[in-house]
Protein backbone atom coordinates (compact mmCIF):
# COMPACT_ATOMS: atom_id res chain seq x y z
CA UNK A 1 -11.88 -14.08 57.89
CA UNK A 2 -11.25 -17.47 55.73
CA UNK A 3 -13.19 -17.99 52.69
CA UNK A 4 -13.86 -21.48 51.86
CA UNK A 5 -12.72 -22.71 48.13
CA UNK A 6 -16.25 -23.32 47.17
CA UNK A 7 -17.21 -19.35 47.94
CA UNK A 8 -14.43 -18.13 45.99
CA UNK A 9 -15.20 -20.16 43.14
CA UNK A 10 -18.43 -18.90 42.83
CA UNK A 11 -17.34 -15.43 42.89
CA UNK A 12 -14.77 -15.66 41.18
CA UNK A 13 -15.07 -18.31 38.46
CA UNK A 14 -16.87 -15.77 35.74
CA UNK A 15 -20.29 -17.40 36.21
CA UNK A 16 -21.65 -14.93 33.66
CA UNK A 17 -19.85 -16.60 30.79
CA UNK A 18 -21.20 -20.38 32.24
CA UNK A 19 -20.07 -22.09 35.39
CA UNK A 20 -20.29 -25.01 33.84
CA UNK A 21 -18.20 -24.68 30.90
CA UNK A 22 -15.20 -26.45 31.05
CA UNK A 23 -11.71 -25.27 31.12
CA UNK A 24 -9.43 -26.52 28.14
CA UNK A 25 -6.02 -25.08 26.23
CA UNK A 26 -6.28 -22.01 25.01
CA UNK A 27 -8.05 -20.53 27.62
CA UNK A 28 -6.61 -17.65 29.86
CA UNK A 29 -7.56 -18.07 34.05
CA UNK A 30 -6.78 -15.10 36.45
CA UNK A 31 -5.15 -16.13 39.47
CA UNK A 32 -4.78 -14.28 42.61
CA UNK A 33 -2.94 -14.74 46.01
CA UNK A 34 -5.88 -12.91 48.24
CA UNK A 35 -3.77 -12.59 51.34
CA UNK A 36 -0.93 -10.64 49.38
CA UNK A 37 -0.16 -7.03 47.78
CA UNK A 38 0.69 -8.90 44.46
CA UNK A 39 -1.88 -8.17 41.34
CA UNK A 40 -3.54 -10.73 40.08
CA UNK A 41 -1.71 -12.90 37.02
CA UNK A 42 -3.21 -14.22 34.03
CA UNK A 43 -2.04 -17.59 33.60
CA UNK A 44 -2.67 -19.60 29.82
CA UNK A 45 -3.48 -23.21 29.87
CA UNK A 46 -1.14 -24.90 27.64
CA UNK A 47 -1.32 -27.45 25.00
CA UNK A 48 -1.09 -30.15 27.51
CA UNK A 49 -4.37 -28.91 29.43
CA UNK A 50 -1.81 -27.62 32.38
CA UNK A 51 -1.46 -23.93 33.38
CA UNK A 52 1.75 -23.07 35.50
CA UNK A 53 0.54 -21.97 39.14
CA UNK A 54 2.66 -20.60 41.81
CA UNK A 55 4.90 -22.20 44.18
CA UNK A 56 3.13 -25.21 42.41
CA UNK A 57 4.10 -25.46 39.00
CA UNK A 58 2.97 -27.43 36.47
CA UNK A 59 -1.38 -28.18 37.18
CA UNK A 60 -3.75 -30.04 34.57
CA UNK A 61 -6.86 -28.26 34.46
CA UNK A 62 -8.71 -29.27 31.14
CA UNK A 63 -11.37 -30.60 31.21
CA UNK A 64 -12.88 -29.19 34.52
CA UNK A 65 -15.03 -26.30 35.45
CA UNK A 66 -13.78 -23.13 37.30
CA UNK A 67 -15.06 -24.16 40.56
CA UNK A 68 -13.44 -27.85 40.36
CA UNK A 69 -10.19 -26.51 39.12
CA UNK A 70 -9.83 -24.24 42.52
CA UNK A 71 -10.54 -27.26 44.13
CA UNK A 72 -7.96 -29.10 42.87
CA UNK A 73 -5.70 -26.14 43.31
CA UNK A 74 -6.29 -25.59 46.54
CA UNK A 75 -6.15 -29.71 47.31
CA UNK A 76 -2.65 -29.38 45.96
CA UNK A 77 -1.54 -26.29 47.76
CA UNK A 78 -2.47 -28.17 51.27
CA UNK A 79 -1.24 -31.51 50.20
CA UNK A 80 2.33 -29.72 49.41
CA UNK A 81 1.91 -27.88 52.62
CA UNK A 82 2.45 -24.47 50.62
CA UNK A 83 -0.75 -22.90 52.62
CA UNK A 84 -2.74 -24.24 55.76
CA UNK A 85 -5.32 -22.59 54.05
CA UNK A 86 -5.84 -21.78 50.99
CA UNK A 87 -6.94 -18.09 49.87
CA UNK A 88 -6.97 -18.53 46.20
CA UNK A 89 -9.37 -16.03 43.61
CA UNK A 90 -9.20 -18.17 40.31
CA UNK A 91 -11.42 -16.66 37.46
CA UNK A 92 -11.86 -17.05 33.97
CA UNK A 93 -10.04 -13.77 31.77
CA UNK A 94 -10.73 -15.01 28.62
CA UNK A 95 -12.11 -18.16 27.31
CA UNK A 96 -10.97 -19.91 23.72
CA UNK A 97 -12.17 -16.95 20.67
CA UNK A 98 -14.34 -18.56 18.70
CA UNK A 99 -14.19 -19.03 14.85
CA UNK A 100 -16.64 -18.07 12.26
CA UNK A 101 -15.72 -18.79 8.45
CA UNK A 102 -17.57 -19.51 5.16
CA UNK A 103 -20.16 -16.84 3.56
CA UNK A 104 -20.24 -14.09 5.76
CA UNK A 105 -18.35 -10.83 4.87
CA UNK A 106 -15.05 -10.81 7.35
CA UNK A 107 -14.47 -14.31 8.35
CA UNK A 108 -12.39 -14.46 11.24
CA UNK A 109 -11.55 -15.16 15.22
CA UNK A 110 -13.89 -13.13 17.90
CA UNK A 111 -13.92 -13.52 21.63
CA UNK A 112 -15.86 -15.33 23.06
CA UNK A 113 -18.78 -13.52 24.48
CA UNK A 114 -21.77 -14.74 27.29
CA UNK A 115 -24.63 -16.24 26.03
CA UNK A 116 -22.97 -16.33 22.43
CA UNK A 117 -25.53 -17.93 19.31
CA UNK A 118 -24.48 -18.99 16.16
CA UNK A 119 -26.63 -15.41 14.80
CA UNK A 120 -24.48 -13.38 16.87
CA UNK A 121 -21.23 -15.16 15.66
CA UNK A 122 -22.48 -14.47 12.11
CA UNK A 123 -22.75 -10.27 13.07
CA UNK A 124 -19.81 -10.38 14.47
CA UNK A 125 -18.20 -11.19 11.20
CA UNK A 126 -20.36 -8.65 9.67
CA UNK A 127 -23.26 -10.70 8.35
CA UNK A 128 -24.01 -12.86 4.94
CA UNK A 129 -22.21 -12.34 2.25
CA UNK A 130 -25.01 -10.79 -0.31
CA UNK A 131 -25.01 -12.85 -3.32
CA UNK A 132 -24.95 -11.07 -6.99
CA UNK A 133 -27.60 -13.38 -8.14
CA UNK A 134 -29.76 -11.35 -6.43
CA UNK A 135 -29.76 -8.49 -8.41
CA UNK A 136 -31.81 -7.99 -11.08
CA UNK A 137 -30.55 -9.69 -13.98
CA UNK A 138 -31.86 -6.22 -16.38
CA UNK A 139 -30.61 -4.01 -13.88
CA UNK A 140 -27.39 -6.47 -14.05
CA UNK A 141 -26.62 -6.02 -17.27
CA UNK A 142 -27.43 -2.27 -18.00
CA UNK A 143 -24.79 -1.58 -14.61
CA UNK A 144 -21.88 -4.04 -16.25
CA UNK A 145 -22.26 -2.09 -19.89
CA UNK A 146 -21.43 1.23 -17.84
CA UNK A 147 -18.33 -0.33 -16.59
CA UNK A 148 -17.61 -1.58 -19.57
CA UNK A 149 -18.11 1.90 -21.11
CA UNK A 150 -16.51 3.75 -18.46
CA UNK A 151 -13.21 0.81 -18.79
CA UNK A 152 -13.14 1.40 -22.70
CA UNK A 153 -12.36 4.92 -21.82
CA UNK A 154 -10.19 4.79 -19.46
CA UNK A 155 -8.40 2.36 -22.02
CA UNK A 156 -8.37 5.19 -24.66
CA UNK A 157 -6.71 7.38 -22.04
CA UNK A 158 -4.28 5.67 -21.11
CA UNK A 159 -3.15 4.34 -24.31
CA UNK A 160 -3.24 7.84 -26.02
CA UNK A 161 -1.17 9.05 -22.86
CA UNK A 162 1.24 5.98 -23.78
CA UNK A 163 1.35 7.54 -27.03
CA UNK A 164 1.96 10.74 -26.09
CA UNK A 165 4.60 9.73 -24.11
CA UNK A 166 6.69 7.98 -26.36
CA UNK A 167 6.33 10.58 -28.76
CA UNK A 168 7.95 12.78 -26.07
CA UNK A 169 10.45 10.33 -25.81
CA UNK A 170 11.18 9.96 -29.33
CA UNK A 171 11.41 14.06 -30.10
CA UNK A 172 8.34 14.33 -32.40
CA UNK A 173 6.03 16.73 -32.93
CA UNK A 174 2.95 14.21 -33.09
CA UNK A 175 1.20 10.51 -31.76
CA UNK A 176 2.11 7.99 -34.56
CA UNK A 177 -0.28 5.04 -34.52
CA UNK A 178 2.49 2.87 -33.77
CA UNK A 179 3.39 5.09 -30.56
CA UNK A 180 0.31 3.53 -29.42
CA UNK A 181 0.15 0.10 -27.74
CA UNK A 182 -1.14 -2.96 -29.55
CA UNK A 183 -3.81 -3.68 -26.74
CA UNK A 184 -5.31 -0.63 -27.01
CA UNK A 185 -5.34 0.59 -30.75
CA UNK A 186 -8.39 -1.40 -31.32
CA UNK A 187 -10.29 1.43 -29.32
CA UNK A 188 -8.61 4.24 -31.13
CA UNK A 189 -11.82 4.77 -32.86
CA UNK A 190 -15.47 7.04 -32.40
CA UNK A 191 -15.68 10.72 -31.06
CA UNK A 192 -14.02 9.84 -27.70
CA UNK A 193 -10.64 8.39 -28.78
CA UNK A 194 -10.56 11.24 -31.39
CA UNK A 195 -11.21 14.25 -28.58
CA UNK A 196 -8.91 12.50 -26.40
CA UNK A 197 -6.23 12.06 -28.98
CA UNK A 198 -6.62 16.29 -29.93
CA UNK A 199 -6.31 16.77 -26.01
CA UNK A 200 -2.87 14.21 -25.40
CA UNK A 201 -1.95 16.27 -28.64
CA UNK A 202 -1.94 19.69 -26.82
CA UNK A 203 -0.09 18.52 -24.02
CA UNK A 204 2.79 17.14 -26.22
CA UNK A 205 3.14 20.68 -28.06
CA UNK A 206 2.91 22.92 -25.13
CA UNK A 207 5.29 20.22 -22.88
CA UNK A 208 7.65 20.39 -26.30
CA UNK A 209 7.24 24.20 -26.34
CA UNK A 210 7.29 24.56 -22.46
CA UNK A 211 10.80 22.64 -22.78
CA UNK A 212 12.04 24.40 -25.34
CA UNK A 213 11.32 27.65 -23.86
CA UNK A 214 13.74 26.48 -20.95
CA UNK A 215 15.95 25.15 -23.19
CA UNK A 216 16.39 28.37 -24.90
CA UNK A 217 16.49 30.59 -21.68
CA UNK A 218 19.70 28.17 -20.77
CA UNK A 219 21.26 27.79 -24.29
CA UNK A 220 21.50 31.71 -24.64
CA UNK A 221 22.56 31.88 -21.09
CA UNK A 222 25.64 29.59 -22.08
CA UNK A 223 26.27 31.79 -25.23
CA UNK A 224 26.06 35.12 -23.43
CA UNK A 225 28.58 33.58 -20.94
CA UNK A 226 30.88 32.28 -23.43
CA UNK A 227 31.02 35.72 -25.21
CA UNK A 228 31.74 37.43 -21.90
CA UNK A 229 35.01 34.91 -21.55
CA UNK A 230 35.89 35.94 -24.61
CA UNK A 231 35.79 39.73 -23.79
CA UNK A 232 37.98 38.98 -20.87
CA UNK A 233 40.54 36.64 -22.63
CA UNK A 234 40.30 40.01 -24.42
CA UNK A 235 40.94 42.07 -21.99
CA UNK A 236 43.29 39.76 -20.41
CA UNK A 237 45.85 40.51 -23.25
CA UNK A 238 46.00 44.09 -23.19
CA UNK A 239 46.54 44.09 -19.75
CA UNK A 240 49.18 41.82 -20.01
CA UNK A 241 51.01 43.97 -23.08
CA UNK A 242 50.07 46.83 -20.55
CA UNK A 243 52.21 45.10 -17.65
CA UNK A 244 54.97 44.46 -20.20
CA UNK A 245 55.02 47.91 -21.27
CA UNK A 246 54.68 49.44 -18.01
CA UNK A 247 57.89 47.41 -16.66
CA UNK A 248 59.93 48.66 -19.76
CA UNK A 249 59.00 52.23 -18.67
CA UNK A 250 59.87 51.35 -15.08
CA UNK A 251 63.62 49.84 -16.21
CA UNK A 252 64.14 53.18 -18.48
CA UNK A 253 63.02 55.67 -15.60
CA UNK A 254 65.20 53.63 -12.87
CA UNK A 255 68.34 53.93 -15.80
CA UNK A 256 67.74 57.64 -16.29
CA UNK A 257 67.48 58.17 -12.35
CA UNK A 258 70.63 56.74 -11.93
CA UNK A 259 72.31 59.22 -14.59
CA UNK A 260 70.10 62.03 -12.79
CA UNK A 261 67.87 62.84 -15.52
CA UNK A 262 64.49 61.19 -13.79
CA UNK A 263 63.94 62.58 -9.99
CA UNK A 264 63.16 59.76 -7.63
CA UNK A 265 59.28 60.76 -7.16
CA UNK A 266 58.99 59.69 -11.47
CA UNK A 267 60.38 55.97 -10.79
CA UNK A 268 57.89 55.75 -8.44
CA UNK A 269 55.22 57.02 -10.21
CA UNK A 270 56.37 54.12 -12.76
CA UNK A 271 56.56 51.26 -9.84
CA UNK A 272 52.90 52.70 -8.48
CA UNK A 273 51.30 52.22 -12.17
CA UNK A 274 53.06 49.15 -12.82
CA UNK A 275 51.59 47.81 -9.60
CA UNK A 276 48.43 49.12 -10.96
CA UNK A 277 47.97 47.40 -13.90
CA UNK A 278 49.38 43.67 -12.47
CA UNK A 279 46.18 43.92 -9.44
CA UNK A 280 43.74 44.92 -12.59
CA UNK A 281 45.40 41.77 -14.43
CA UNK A 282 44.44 39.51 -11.36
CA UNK A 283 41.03 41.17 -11.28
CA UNK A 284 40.80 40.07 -14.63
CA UNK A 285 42.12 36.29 -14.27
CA UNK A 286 39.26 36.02 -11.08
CA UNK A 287 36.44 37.11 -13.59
CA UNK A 288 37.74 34.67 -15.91
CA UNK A 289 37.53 32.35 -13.16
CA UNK A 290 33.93 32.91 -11.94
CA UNK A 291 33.09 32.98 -15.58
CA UNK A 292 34.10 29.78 -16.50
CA UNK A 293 31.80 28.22 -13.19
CA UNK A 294 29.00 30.20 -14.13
CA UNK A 295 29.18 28.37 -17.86
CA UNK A 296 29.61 24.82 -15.85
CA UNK A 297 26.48 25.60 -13.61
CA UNK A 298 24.12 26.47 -16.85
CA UNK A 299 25.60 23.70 -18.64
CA UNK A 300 25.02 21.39 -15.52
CA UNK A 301 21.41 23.12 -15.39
CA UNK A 302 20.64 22.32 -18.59
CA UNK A 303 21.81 18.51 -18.57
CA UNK A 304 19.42 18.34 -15.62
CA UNK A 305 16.33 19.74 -17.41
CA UNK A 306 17.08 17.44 -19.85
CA UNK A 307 17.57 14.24 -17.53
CA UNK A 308 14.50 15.45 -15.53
CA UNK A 309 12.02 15.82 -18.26
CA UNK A 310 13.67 11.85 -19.78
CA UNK A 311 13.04 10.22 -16.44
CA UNK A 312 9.51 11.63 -15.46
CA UNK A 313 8.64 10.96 -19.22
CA UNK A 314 9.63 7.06 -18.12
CA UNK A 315 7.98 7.18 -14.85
CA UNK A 316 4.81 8.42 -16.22
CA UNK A 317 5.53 5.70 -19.06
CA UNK A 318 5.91 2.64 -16.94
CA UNK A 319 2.50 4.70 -14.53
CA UNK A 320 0.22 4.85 -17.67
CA UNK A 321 1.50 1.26 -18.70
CA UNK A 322 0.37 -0.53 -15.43
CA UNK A 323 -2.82 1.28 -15.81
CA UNK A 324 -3.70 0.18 -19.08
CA UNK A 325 -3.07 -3.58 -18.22
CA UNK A 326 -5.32 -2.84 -15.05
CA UNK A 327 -8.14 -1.61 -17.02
CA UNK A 328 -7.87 -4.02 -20.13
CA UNK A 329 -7.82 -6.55 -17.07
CA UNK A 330 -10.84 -5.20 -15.43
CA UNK A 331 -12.67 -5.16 -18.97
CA UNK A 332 -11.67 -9.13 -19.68
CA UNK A 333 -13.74 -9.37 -16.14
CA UNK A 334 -16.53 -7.62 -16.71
CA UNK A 335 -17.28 -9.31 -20.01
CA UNK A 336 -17.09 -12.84 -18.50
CA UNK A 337 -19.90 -11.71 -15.88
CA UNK A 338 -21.62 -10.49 -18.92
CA UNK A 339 -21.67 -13.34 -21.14
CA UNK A 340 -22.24 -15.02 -17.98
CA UNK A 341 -25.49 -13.33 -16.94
CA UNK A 342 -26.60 -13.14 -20.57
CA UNK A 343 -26.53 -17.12 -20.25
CA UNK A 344 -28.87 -17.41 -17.40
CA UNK A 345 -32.21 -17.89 -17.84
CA UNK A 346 -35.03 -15.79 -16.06
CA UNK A 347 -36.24 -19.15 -14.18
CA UNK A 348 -32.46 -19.81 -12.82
CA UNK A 349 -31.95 -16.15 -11.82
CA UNK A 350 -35.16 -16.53 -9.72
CA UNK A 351 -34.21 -19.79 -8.35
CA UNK A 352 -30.80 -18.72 -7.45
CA UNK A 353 -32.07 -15.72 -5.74
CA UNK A 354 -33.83 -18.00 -3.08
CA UNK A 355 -31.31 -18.79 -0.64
CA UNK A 356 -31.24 -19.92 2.79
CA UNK A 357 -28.32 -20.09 5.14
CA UNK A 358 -26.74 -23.77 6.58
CA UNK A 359 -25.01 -23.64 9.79
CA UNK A 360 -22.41 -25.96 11.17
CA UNK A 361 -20.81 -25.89 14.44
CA UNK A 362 -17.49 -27.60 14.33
CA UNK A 363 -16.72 -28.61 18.11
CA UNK A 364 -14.01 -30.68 20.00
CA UNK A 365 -15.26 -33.38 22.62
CA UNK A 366 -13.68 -35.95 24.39
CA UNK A 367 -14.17 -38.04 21.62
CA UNK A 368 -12.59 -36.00 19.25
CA UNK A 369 -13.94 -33.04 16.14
CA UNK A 370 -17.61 -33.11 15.61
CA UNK A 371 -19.91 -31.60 13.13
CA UNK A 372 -22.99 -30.47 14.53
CA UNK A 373 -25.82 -29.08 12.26
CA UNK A 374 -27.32 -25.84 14.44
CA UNK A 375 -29.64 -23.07 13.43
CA UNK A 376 -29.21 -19.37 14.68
CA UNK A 377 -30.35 -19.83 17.81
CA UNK A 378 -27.88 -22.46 19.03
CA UNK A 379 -25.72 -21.41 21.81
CA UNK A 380 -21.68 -21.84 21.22
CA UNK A 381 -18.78 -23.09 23.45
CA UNK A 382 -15.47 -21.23 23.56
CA UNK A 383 -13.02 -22.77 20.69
CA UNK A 384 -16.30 -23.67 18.46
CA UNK A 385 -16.21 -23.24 14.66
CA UNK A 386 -19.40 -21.65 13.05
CA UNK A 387 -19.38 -22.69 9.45
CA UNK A 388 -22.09 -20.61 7.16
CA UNK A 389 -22.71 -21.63 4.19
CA UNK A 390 -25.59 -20.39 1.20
CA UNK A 391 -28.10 -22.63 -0.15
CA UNK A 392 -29.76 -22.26 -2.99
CA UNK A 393 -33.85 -23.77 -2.49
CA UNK A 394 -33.30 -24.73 -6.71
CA UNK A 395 -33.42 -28.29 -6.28
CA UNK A 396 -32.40 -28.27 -3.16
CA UNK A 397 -28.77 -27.76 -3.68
CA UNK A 398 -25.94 -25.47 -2.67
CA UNK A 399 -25.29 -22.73 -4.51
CA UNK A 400 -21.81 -23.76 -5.38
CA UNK A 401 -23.21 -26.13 -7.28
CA UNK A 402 -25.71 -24.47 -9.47
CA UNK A 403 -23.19 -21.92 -11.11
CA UNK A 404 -20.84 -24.65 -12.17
CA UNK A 405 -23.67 -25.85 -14.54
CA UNK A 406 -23.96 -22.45 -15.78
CA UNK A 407 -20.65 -21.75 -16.45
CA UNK A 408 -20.49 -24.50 -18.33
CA UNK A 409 -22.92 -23.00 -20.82
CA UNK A 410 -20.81 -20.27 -21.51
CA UNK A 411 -18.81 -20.01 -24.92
CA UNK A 412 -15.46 -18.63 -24.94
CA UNK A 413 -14.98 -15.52 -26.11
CA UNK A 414 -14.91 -14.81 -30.28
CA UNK A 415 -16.58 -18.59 -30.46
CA UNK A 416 -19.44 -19.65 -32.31
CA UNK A 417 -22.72 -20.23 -30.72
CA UNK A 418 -23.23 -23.64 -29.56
CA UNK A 419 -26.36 -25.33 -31.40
């Protein structure tokens, strides 16, 4: 049984999304052969508004809906007498994503959905962004004096752990003042900095003492070694003046057998001890041997306690260093929202608090981009660009423009007061 082109456009042409949208680059169109074993292929209308179809090659779609375009498809395939006719399934797989940018919290692309508004685009991209201004400017200021608090300590910490550090580095006992960095010493002051400093002080003796303890265990490991080599070098000699005087004995004993005063059993009694005393010698030589690696492990051991304890000391160093300029950065921050906040009045906190959203959809047309203002009802195309922006009702003006003027209030920091 044939189906005619219109039928299969209107079951296949994704009529859920819009029949009448209209087809342009960018979008994706499944296309299927109905008469054949072949799955369907998804087929991506170029730049040019053309997709590439089967045995047909280069089509322009844009600018048509899915129902005219497997018209025209099907027009072609009979006019190039590729089928008698036509049993084409064209669909739309994905239409153009749709952007959504400005002040909501994860700007972005997202797909294009049916029925899409301009306040579903906005949850898709997880909603307004909430505006500090709308905190309470009280509750504002008590929460950015914790952080700066809870920053000032963290500076103490990691400066006296700088300290520390380079006390480790420099083999002293305590934290000189000038162990500490420059940026920091200012807050080397009050009960904190002082328990702090007692605490980093602890660790440096029992690291020192922990070290030394190794150290030691090594040190008198060498020593113990080296007076064993000694013992043996020792030992070594007497065997050797043993050897010697064993081989004197044997060259007597084999004289006085030859004159038949020694029996033949005594000169071998002489070779048998002689040979006794040379395998003792090389017993000797081999534990002079081993003891001489055994030194060159502890000594290698003990260079690499040494190296060990130098480069952790650096990496916690360079560690503690990138966390200081982290927090000092963090507190340079925090006191620019401060002074900041402590320069708004109570009327401009409350007018900055009343916002209301813009929305813009940014579409393409025949005629080329166009802004169109929309509210969050309005209904999107595929390839539209939702633009939301905050207002502030102060005036009547965006909000970008009211902090500007209260920035500029602001002195810089260590200034005088304007008048």
């Amino acid at each position: 049984m044939l189906l005619g082109a219109p039928a299969l456009a209107a079951a296949n042409s994704g009529r859920s999304l819009g029949a009448d949208l209209l087809l342009a680059p960018g979008d994706t169109l499944k296309f299927d052969i109905l008469d054949d074993d072949k799955e369907p292929v998804d087929l991506l209308i170029a730049s040019d508004g053309s997709m590439q179809a089967p045995y047909l090659g280069s089509v322009s779609v844009a600018g048509l809906t899915v129902a005219a375009a497997l018209d025209h498809l099907n027009a072609r395939y009979i006019e190039r007498k590729i089928f008698v006719t036509p049993k084409i399934g064209l669909s739309v797989a994905a239409y153009r994503p749709v952007f959504v940018i400005g002040d909501v919290r994860q700007p972005g692309t997202f797909p294009f959905q049916a029925d899409l508004t301009v306040e579903k685009a906005m949850g898709l991209a997880g909603g307004q962004i909430t505006a500090a201004n709308v905190e309470d400017p009280i509750l504002a200021r008590s929460r950015l004096h914790g952080e700066l608090e809870a920053i000032e300590t963290t500076i103490i910490r990691e400066g006296l752990a700088i300290g520390r550090l380079t006390a480790l580095l420099a083999d002293r006992e305590v934290i000189q003042d000038n162990d500490i960095p420059v940026s920091a010493r200012a807050y080397m002051k009050g009960p904190v900095a002082e328990t702090m400093r007692a605490v980093e002080l602890r660790i440096l003796q029992s690291d020192r003492q922990g070290f030394a303890a190794q150290q030691a265990i090594l040190v008198e490991g060498i020593a113990e070694a080296v007076r064993g080599q000694d013992l043996l070098q020792e030992l070594s000699g007497k065997v050797t003046q043993t050897i010697e005087f064993s081989r004197a004995d044997l060259e007597r004993g084999q004289g006085l057998q030859k004159r038949g005063i020694k029996t033949l059993t005594d000169v071998s009694n002489l070779e048998r001890q002689l040979t006794m005393e040379e395998a003792r010698q090389l017993q000797v030589l081999s534990d002079l041997s081993d003891g001489r690696r055994g030194i060159g492990t502890l000594k290698r051991q003990l260079a690499e306690l040494e190296h060990a304890r130098h480069m952790q000391a650096l990496i916690d160093l360079q560690t503690h260093t990138a966390g200081l300029a982290t927090a000092i950065s963090s507190r340079r921050a925090s006191e620019e929202q401060l002074m900041l906040l402590s320069a708004l009045s109570a009327q401009e906190m409350a007018a900055n608090r009343e916002v209301v959203l813009d929305f813009t959809v940014r579409r393409s047309t025949a005629e080329g981009d166009a802004d169109l203002r929309a509210t969050p009802a309005t209904r999107l195309q595929p390839g539209d660009v939702v633009v939301v922006s905050i207002r502030s009702t102060h005036d009547n003006a965006p909000l970008a423009t009211v902090l500007p003027s209260v920035q500029s209030r602001v002195e810089p920091m260590g200034a005088q007061p304007s008048q």
